[in-house]
C-alpha atoms as a PDB file:
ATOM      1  CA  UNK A   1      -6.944   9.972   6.423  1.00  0.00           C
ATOM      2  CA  UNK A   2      -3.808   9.577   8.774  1.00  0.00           C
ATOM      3  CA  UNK A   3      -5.333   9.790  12.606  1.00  0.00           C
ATOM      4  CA  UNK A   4      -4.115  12.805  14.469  1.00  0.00           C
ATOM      5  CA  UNK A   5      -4.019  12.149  17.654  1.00  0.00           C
ATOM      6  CA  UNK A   6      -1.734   8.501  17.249  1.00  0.00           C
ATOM      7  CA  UNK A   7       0.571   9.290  14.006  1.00  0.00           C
ATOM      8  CA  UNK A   8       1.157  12.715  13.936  1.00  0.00           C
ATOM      9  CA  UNK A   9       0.785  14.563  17.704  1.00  0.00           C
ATOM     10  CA  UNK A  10       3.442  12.302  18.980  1.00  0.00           C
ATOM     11  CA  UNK A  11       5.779  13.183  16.539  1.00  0.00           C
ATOM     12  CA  UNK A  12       4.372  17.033  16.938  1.00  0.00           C
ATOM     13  CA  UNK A  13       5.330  16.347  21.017  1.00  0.00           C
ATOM     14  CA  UNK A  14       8.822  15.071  19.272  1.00  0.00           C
ATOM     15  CA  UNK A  15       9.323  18.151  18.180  1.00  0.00           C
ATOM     16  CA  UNK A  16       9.119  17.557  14.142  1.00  0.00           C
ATOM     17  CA  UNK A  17       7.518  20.373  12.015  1.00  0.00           C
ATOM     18  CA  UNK A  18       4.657  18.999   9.315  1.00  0.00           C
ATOM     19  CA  UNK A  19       6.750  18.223   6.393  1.00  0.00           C
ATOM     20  CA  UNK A  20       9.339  15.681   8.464  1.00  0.00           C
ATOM     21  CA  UNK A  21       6.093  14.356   9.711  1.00  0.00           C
ATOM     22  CA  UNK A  22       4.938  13.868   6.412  1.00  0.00           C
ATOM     23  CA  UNK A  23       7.960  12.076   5.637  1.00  0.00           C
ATOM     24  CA  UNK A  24       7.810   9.747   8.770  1.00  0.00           C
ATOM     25  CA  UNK A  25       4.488   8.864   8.320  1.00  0.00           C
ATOM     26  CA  UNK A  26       4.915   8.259   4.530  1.00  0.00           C
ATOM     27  CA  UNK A  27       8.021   5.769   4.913  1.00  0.00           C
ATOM     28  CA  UNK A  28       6.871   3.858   8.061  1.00  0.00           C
ATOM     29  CA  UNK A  29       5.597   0.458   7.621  1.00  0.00           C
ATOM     30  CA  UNK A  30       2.585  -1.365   8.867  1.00  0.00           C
ATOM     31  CA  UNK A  31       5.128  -3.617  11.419  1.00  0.00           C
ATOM     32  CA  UNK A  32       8.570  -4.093  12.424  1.00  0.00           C
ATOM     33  CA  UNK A  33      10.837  -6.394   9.997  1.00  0.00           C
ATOM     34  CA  UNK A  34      12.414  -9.197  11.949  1.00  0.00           C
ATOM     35  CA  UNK A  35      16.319  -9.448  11.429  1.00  0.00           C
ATOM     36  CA  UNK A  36      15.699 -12.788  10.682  1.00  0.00           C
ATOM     37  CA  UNK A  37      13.420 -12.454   7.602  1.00  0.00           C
ATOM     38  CA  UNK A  38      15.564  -9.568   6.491  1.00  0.00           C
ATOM     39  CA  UNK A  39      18.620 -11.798   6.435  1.00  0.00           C
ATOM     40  CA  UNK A  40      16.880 -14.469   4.071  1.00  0.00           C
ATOM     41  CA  UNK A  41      15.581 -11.793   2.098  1.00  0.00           C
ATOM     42  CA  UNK A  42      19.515 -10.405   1.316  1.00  0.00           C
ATOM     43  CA  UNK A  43      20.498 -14.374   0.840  1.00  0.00           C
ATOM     44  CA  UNK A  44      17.393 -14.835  -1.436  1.00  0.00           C
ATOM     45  CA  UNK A  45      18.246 -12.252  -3.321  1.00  0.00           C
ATOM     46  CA  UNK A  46      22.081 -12.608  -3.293  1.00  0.00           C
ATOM     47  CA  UNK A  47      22.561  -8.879  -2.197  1.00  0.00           C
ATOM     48  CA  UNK A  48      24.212 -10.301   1.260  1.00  0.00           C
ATOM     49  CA  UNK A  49      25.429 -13.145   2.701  1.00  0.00           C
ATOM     50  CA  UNK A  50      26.939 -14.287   5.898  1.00  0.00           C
ATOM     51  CA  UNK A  51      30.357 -16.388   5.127  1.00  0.00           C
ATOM     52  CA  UNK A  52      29.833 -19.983   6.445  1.00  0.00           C
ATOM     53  CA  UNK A  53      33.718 -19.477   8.173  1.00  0.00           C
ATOM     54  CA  UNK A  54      34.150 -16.251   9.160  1.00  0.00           C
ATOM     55  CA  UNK A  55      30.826 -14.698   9.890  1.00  0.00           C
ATOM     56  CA  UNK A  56      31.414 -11.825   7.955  1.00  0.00           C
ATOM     57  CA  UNK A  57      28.386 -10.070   5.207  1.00  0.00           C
ATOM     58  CA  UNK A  58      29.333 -10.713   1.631  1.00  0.00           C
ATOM     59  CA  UNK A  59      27.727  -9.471  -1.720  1.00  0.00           C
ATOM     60  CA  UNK A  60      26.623  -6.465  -3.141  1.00  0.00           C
ATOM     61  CA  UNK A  61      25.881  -4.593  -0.240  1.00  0.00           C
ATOM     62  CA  UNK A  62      29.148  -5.132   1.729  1.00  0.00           C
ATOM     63  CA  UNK A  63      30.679  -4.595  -1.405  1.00  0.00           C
ATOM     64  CA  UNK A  64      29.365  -0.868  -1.452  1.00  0.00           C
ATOM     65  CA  UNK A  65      30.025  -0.232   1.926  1.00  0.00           C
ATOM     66  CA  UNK A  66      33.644  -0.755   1.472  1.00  0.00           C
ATOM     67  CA  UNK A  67      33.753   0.784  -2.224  1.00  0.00           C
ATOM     68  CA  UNK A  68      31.256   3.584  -1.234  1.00  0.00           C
ATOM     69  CA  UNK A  69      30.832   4.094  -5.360  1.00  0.00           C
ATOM     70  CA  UNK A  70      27.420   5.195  -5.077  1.00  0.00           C
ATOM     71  CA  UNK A  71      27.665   7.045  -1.650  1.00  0.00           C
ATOM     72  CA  UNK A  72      25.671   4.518   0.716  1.00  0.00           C
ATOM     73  CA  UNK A  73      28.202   3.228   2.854  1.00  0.00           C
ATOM     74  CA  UNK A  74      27.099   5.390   5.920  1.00  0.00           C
ATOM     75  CA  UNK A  75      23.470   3.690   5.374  1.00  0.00           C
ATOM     76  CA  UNK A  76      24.202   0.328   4.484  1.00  0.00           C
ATOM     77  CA  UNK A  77      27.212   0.283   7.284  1.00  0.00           C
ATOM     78  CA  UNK A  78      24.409   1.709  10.476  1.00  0.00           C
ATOM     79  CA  UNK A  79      22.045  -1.476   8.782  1.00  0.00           C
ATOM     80  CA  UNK A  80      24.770  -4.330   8.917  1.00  0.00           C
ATOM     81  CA  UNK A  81      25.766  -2.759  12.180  1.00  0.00           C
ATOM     82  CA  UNK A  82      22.080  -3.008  13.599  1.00  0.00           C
ATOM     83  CA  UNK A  83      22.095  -6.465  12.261  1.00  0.00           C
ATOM     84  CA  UNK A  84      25.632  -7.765  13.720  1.00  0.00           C
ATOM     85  CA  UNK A  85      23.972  -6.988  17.181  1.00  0.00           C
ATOM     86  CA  UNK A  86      23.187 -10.051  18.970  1.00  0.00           C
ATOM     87  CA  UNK A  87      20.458  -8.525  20.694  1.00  0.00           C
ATOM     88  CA  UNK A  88      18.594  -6.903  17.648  1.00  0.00           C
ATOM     89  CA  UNK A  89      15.638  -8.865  16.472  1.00  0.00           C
ATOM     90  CA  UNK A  90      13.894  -6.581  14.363  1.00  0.00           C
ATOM     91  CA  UNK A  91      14.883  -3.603  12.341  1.00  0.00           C
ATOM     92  CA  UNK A  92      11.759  -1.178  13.096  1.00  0.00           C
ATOM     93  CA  UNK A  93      10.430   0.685  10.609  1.00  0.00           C
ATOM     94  CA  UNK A  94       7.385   1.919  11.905  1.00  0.00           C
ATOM     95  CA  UNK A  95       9.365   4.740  13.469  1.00  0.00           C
ATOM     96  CA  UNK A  96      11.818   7.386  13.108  1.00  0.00           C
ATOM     97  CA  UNK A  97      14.662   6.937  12.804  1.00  0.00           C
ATOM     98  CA  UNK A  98      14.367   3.538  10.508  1.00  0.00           C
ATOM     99  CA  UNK A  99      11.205   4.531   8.866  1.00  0.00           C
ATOM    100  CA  UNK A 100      12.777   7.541   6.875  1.00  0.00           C
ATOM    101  CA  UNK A 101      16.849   5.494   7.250  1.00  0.00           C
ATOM    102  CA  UNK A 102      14.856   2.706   5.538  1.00  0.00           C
ATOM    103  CA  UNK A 103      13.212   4.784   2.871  1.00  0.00           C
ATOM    104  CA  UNK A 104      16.234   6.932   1.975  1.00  0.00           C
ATOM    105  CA  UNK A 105      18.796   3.625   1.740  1.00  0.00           C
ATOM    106  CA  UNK A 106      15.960   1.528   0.101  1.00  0.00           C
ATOM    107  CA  UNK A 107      15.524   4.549  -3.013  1.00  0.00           C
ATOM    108  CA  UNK A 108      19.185   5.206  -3.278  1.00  0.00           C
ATOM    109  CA  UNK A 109      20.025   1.260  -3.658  1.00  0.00           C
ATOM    110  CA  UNK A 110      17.263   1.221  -6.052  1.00  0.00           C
ATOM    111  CA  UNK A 111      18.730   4.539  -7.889  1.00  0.00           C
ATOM    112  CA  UNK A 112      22.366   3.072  -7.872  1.00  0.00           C
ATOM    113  CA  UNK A 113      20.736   0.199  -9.171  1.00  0.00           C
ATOM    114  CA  UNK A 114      21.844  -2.351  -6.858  1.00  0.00           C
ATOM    115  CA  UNK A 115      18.394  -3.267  -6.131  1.00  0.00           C
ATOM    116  CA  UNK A 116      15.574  -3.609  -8.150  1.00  0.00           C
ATOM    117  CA  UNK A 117      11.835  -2.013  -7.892  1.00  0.00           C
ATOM    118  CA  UNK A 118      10.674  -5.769  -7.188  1.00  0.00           C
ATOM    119  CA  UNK A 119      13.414  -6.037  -4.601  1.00  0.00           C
ATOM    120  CA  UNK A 120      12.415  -2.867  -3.087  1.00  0.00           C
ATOM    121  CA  UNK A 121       8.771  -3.714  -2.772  1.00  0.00           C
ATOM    122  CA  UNK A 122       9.917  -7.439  -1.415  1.00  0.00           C
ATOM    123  CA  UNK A 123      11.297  -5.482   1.386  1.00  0.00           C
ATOM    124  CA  UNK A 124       8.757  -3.673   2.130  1.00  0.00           C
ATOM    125  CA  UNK A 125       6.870  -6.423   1.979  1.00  0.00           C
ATOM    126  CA  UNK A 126       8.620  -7.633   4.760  1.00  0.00           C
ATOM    127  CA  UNK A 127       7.155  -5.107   6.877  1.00  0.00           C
ATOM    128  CA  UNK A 128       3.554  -4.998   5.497  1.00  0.00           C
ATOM    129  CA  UNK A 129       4.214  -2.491   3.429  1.00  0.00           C
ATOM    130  CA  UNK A 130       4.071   0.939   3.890  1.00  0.00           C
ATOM    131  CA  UNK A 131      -0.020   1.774   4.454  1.00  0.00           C
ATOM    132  CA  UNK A 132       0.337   5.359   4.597  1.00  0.00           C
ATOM    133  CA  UNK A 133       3.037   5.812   1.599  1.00  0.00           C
ATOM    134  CA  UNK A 134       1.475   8.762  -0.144  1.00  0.00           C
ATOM    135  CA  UNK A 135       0.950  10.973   2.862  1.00  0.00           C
ATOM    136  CA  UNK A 136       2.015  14.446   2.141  1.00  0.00           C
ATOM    137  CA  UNK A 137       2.182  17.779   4.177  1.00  0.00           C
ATOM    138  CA  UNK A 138      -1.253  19.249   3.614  1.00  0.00           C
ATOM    139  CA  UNK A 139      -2.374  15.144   5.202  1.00  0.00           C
ATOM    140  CA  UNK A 140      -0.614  16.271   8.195  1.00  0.00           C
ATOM    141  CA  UNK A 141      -2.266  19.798   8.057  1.00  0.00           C
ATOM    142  CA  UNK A 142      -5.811  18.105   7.068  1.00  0.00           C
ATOM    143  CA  UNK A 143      -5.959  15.742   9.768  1.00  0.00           C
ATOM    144  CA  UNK A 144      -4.856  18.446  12.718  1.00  0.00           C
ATOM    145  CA  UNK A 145      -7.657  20.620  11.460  1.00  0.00           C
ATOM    146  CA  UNK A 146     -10.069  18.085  11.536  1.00  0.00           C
ATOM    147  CA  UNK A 147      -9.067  16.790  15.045  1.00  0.00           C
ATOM    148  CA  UNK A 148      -9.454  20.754  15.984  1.00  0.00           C
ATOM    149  CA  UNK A 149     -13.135  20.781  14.260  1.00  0.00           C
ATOM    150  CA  UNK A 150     -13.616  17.589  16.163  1.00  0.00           C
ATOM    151  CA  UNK A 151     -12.704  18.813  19.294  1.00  0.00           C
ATOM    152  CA  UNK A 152     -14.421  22.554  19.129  1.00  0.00           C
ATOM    153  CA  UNK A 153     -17.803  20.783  18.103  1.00  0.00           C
ATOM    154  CA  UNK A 154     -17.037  18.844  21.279  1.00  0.00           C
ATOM    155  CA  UNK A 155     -16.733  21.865  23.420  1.00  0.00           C
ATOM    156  CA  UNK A 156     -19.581  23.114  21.951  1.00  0.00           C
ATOM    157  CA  UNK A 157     -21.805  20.714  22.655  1.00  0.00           C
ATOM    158  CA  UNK A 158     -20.704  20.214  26.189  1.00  0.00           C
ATOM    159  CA  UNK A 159     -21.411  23.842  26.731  1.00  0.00           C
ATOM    160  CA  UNK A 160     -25.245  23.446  25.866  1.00  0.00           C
ATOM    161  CA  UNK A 161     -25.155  20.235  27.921  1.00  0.00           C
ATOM    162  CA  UNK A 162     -24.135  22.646  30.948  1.00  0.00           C
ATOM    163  CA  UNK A 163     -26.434  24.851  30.259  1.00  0.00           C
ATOM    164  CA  UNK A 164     -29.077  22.228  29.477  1.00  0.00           C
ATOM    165  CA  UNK A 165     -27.980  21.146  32.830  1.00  0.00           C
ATOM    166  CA  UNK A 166     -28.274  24.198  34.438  1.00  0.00           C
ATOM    167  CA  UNK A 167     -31.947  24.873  33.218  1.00  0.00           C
ATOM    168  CA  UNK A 168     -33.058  21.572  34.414  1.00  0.00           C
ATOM    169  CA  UNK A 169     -31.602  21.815  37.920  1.00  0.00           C
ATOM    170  CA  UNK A 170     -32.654  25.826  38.302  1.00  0.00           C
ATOM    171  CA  UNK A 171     -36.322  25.858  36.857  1.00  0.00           C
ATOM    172  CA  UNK A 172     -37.495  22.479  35.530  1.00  0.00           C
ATOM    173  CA  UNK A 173     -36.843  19.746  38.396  1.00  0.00           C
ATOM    174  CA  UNK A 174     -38.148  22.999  41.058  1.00  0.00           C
ATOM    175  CA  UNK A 175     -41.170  23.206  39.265  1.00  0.00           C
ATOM    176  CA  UNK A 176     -41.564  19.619  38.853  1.00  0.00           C
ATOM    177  CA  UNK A 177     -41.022  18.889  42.739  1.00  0.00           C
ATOM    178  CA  UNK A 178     -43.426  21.685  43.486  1.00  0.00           C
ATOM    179  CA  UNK A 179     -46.179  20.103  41.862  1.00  0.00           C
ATOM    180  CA  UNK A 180     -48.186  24.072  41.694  1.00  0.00           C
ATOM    181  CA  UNK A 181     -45.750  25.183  38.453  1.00  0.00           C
ATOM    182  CA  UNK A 182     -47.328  25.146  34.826  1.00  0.00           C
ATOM    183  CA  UNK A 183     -45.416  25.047  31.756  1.00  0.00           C
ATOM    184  CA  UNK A 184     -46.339  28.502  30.914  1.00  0.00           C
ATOM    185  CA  UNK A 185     -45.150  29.676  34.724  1.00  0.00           C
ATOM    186  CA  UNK A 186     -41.598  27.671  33.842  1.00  0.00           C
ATOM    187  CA  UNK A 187     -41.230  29.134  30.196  1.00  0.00           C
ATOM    188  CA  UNK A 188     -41.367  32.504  31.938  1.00  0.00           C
ATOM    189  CA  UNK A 189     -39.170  31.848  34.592  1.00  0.00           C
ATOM    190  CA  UNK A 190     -36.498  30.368  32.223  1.00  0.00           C
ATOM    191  CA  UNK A 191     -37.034  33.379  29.842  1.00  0.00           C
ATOM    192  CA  UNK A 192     -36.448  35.778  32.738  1.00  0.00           C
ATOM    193  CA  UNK A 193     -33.591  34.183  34.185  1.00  0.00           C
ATOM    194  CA  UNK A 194     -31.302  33.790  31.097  1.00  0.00           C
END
């Protein structure tokens, strides 16, 4: 079970309803991927290379972001872009926005059929893969309910702790400190006072 209070309350405080939360929480991956693995993982797998003279990405992926013949160019364009930054060092994919950017490049590549299913699960890979991939809506819903239960048995038992509290200091520590009272003499104080 996903954990309320760390996966899906911050993204509740973000202002995301359940099913986007669902979707974050289903695409994110167990860590980060660093540029740099990313990189050999496009030259491994001769989807993208940088060009020994010029710098520039060549290969599949470029190709489609100029071409746009399968309608990723806006996705694959914001990835190279990330990547071209010199101060970018991992592409993070345990949060929105590149958990669900990720996921929704990663399965149209794979639909286009520019990537394969073992090429898409080598990336993912790359990030530990994604732990939590088969959260759904009625996860999110589960695990807020059970964080409620959690906390009302919690104020439930804190409120018999007061009063547990408040029997001890009113009637039992008295009538131990007196040294007269009887346990019959504080049952009937205690009944008459509640």
């Amino acid at each position: 079970m996903i954990d309320y209070l760390t996966q899906v309350k911050p993204l509740e405080d973000a202002g995301f309803d359940d099913t986007q939360i669902a979707e974050i929480i289903a695409s994110a991956t167990a860590s980060a991927i660093l540029i740099a693995d990313l990189e050999n993982f496009l030259d491994f797998n001769s989807l993208a290379k940088r060009n020994a003279i010029t710098a520039s990405w060549e290969g599949v992926l470029p190709d489609e972001i100029t071409n746009n013949a399968f309608g990723l160019s806006a996705g694959l364009s914001q990835l190279f872009n990330h990547l071209n930054k010199h101060r970018s060092t991992v592409v993070d994919t345990t949060v929105q926005p590149w958990a669900v950017d990720a996921k929704d490049l990663t399965n149209g590549l794979l639909a286009a059929g520019l990537i394969t299913q073992a090429q898409l699960d080598a990336f993912y890979a790359l990030g530990g893969g994604r732990p939590n991939a088969s959260v759904v809506v009625q996860d999110v819903v589960d695990s807020r309910n059970a964080y409620n239960a959690e906390q009302a048995e919690i104020a439930r038992q804190d409120s018999i702790r007061t009063l547990q509290a408040e029997i001890e200091n009113s009637y039992i520590n008295p009538a131990i400190a007196d040294g007269v009272s009887d346990e019959a003499t504080v049952r009937a104080a205690i009944k008459a006072g509640l």
